[in-house]
Protein backbone atom coordinates (compact mmCIF):
# COMPACT_ATOMS: atom_id res chain seq x y z
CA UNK A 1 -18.68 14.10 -20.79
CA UNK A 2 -21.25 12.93 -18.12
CA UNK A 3 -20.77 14.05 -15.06
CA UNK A 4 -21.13 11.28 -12.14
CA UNK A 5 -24.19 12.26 -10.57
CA UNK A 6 -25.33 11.74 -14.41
CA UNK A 7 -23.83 8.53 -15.10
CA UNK A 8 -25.88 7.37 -11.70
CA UNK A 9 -28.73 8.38 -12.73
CA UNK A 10 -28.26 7.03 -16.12
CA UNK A 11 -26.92 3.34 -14.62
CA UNK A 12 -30.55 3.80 -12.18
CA UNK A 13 -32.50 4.39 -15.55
CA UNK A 14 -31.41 1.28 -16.58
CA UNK A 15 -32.70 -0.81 -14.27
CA UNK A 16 -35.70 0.91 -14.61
CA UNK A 17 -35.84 0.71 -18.83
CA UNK A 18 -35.13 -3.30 -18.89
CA UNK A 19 -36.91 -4.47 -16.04
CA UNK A 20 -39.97 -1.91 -17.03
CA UNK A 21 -40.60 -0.87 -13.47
CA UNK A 22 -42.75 2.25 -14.19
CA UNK A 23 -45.58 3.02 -11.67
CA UNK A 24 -46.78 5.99 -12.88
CA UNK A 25 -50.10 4.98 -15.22
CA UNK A 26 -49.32 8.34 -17.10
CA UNK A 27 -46.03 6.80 -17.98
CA UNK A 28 -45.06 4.42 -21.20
CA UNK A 29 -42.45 1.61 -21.12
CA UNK A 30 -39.27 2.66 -23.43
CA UNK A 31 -39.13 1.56 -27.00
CA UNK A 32 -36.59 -1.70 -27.23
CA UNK A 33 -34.27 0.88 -29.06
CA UNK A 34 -34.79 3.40 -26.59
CA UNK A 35 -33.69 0.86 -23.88
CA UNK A 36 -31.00 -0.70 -26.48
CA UNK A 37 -29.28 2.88 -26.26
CA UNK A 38 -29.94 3.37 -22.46
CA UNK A 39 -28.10 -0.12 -22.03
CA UNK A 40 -25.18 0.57 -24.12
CA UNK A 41 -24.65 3.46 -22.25
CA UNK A 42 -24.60 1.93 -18.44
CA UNK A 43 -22.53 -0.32 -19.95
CA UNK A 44 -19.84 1.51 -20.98
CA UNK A 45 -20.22 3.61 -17.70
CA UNK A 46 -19.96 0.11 -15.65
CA UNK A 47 -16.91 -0.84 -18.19
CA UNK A 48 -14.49 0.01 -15.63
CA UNK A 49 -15.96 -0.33 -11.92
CA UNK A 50 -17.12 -3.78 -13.01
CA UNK A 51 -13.75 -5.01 -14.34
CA UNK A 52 -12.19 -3.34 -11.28
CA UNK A 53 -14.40 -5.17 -8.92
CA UNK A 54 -12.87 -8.47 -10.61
CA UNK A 55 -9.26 -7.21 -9.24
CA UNK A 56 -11.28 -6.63 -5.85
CA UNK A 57 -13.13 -9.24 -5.31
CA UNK A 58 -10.00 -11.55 -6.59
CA UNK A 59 -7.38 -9.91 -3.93
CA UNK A 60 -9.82 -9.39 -0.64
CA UNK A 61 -12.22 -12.11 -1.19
CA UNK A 62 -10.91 -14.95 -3.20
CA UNK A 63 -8.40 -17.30 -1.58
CA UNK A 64 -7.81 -19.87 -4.16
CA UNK A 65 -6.48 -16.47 -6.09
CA UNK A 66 -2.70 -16.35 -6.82
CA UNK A 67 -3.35 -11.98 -5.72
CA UNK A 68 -4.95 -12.79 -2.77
CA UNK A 69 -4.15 -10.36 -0.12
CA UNK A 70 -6.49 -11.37 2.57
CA UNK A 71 -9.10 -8.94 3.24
CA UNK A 72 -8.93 -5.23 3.83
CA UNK A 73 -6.85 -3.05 5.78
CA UNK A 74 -3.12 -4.09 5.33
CA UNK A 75 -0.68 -4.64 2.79
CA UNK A 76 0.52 -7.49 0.76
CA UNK A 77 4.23 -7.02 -0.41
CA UNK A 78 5.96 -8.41 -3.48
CA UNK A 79 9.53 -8.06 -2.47
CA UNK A 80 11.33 -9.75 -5.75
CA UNK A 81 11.90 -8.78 -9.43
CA UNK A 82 8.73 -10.16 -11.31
CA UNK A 83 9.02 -13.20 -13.85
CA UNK A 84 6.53 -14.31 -17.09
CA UNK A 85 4.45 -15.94 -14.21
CA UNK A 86 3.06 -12.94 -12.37
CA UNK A 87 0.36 -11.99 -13.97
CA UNK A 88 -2.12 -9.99 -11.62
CA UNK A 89 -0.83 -7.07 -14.20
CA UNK A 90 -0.89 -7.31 -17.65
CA UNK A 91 2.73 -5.58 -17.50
CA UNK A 92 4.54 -5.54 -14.72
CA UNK A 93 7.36 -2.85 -13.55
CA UNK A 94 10.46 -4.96 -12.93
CA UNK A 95 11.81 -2.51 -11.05
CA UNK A 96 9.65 -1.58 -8.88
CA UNK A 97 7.86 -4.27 -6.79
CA UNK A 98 4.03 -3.98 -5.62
CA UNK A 99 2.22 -3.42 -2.74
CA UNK A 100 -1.24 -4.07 -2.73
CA UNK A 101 -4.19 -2.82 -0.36
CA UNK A 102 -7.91 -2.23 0.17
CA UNK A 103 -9.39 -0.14 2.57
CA UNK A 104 -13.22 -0.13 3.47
CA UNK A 105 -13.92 3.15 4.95
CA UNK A 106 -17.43 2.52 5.76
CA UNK A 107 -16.51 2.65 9.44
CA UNK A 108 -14.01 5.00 9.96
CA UNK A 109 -10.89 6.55 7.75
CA UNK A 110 -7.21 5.12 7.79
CA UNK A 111 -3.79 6.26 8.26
CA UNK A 112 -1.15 5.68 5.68
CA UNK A 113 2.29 5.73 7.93
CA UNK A 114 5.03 6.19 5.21
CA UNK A 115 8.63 6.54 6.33
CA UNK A 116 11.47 8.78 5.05
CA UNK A 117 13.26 7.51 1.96
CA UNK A 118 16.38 7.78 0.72
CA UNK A 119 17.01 10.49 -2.10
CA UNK A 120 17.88 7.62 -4.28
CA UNK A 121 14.88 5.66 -4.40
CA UNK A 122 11.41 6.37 -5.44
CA UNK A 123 8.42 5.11 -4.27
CA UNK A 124 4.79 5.90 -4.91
CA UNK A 125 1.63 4.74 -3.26
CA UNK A 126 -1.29 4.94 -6.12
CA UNK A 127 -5.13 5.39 -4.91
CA UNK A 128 -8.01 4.75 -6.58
CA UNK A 129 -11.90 4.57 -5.81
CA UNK A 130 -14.06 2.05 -7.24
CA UNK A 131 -14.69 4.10 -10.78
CA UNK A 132 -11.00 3.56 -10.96
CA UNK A 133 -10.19 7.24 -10.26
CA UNK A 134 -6.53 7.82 -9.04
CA UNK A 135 -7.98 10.27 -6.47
CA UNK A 136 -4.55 10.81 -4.24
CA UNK A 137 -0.67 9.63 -4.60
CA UNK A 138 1.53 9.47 -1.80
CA UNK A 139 5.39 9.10 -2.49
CA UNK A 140 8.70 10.94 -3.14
CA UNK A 141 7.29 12.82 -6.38
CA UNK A 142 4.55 13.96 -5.02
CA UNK A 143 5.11 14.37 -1.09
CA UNK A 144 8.38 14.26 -0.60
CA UNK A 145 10.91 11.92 0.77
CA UNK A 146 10.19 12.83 4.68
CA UNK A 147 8.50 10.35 6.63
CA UNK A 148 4.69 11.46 7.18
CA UNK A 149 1.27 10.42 8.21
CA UNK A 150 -1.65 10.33 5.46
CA UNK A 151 -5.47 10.73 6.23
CA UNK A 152 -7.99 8.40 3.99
CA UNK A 153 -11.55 9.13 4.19
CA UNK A 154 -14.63 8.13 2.18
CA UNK A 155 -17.53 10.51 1.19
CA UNK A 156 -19.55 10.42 4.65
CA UNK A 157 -17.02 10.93 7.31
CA UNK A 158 -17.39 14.41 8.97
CA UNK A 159 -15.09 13.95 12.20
CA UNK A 160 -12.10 16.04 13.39
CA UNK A 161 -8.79 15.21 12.04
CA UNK A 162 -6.48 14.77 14.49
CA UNK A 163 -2.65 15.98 15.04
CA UNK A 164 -0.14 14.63 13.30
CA UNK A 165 -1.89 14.39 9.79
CA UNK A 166 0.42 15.73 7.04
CA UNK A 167 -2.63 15.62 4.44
CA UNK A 168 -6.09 14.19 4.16
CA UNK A 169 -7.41 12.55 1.10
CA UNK A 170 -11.02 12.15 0.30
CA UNK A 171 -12.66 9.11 -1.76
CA UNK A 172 -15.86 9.59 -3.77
CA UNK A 173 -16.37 5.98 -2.84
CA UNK A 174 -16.30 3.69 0.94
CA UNK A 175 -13.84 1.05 -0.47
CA UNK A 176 -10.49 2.11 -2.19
CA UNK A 177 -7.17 0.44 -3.28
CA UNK A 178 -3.64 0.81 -3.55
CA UNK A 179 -0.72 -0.03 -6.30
CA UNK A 180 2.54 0.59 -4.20
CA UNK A 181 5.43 0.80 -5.64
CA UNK A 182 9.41 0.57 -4.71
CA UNK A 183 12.23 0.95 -7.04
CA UNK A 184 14.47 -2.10 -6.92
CA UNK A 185 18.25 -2.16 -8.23
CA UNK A 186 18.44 -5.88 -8.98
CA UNK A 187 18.36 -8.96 -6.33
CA UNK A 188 20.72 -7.74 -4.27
CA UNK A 189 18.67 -4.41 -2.90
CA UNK A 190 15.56 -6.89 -1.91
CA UNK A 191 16.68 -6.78 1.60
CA UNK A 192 16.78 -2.94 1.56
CA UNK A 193 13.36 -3.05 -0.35
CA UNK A 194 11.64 -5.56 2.02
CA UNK A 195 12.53 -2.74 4.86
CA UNK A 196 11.39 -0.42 3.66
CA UNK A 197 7.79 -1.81 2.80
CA UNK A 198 8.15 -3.22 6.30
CA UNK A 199 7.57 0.63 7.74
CA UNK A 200 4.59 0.87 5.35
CA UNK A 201 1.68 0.82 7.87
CA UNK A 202 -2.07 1.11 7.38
CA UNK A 203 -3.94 1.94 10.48
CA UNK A 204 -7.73 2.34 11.31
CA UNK A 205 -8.27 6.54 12.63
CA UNK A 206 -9.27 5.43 15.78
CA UNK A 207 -6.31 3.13 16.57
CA UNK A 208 -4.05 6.12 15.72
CA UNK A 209 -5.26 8.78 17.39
CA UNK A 210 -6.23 5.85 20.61
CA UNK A 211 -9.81 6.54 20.67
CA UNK A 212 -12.13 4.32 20.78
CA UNK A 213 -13.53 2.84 17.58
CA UNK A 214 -17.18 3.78 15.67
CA UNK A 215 -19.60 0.96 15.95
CA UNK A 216 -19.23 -2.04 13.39
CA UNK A 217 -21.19 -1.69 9.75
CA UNK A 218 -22.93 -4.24 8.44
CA UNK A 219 -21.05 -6.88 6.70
CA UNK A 220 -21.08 -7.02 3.00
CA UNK A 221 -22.02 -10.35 0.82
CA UNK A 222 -19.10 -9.65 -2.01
CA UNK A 223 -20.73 -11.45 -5.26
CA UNK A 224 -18.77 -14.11 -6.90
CA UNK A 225 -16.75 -13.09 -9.43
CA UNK A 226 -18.09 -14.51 -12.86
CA UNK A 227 -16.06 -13.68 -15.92
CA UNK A 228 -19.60 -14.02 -18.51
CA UNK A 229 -21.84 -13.23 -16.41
CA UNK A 230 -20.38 -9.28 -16.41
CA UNK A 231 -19.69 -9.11 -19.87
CA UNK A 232 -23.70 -9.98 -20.41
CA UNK A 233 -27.18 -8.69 -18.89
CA UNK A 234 -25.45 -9.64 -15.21
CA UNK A 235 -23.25 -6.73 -15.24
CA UNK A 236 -26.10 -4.92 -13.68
CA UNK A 237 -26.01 -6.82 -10.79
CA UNK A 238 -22.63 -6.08 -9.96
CA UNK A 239 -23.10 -2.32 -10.70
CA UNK A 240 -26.18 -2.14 -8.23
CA UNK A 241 -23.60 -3.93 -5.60
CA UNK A 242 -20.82 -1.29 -6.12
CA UNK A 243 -23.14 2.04 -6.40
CA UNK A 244 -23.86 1.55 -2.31
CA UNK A 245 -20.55 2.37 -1.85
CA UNK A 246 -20.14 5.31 -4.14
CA UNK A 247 -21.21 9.03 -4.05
CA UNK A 248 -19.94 11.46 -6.26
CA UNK A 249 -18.83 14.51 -3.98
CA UNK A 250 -16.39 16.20 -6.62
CA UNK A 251 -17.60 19.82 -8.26
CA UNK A 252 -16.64 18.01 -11.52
C-alpha cells in the first residue's frame, strides 16, 4: 500500500506525465503506456476524495440540493424516521437520524459541545477528512455518555489548547465532515431526539475560549460539481482543488 505522501506525489506526476511539462532538456516525455499506467493509478487514488467532494460540494455549496446544509460550521438535523425518498445515502439507518456538518479549519479549529446522554440511547458523531478517512468518533461507544467538549484541528494549527477540552482530534486535511447519528425508537421519541441534537453545538476555538479570532483566509472558488466530467480526464482538476487542503501528517 502507498503511503500518502506517495499517492501525492504520484497524483503530482500525473499532471506532469499528461500535460508533458518537463523542463529539464536531459529529461524524455513518458511513453503513452507509461503515462496510461501513471493515470490509472491517480485515478484510483482520486476514486474516493473526488466522489466525496460531490457529497461536499452538494451539502455546503449547492442550494438547489435536496442535502443542502448551508455552508460550513453548523449542523443540519434530520429529526424523523427516513422514507424511499431520502436518498443523500444509498442506505439509510432508520433508526438513527443524521446530522450533517463541515468544518473548514483553515482559520482556526472547532469545538464539538456534546451533552450527556442517557444510558439508553446511542449516539455517534463520525469524522472524516477529505480522503474519506474516519480520523476521530465522538459518542457513547467511544467517549462515553458524559457531556464533554471536543477539539478539531487541521494539519497546520500549532496554538495552545485551552481548558475545558476533553480530547483533541487532528485532520490530515483543512476541511472535514460529519455523519451524526441518534438512535430513534419510532415517531413518538422525535421530540426527545430533536433535543437532544438541539445541545449539539459546533463552535469556532476562538469563540469558545472568548479570544479574539485569527485573521480571515482567503475564500475558496468550490468547482461545480459535474457528474462526467470526474469520471473522465477532468477528475484532475478536482484533485488539484482538494490537494491544497490536504497534508498527510500521520507516521503511516
Amino acid at each position: 500500500m502507498k503511503t500518502p505522501q506517495k499517492q501525492n506525489l504520484l497524483a503530482a506526476a500525473l499532471i506532469g506525465a499528461l500535460a508533458f511539462t518537463i523542463n529539464s532538456s536531459a529529461a524524455t516525455a513518458p511513453t503513452p503506456a507509461e503515462a496510461r499506467a501513471i493515470a490509472k493509478e491517480a485515478f484510483i487514488y482520486a476514486y474516493a476524495p473526488v466522489q466525496g467532494y460531490k457529497t461536499l460540494f452538494n451539502q455546503t455549496q449547492n442550494p438547489e440540493d435536496s442535502g443542502y446544509i448551508g455552508g460550513f460550521g453548523h449542523f443540519r438535523h434530520y429529526t424523523r424516521v427516513a422514507t424511499p425518498a431520502d436518498r443523500d445515502i444509498v442506505t439509510p439507518n432508520n433508526d438513527t437520524p443524521y446530522s450533517y456538518a463541515w468544518l473548514d479549519l483553515r482559520r482556526e479549529p472547532y469545538v464539538l459541545k456534546v451533552p450527556a446522554v442517557l444510558k439508553d440511547r446511542y449516539n455517534v458523531f463520525q469524522w472524516f477528512d477529505l480522503y474519506t478517512h474516519n480520523f476521530a468518533y465522538v459518542g457513547v461507544r467511544a467517549t462515553g455518555f458524559e457531556a464533554g467538549n471536543y477539539l478539531f484541528a487541521g494539519p497546520n494549527w500549532k496554538g495552545e489548547v485551552p481548558p475545558g477540552i476533553v480530547k483533541v482530534f487532528r485532520s490530515e486535511t483543512d476541511i472535514i465532515g460529519t455523519l451524526t447519528r441518534t438512535s430513534i425508537n419510532g415517531e413518538s421519541d422525535v421530540p426527545n431526539v430533536r433535543a437532544l441534537q438541539q445541545q449539539y453545538v459546533l463552535m469556532p476555538l476562538s469563540e469558545f475560549a472568548g479570544q479574539k479570532p485569527p485573521p480571515l483566509v482567503p475564500a475558496v472558488e468550490f468547482p461545480q460539481w459535474d457528474e462526467k466530467k470526474a469520471m473522465s480526464a477532468g477528475f484532475i482538476g478536482y484533485l488539484n482543488f482538494l490537494l491544497q487542503f490536504c497534508q498527510p501528517i500521520h507516521p503511516s
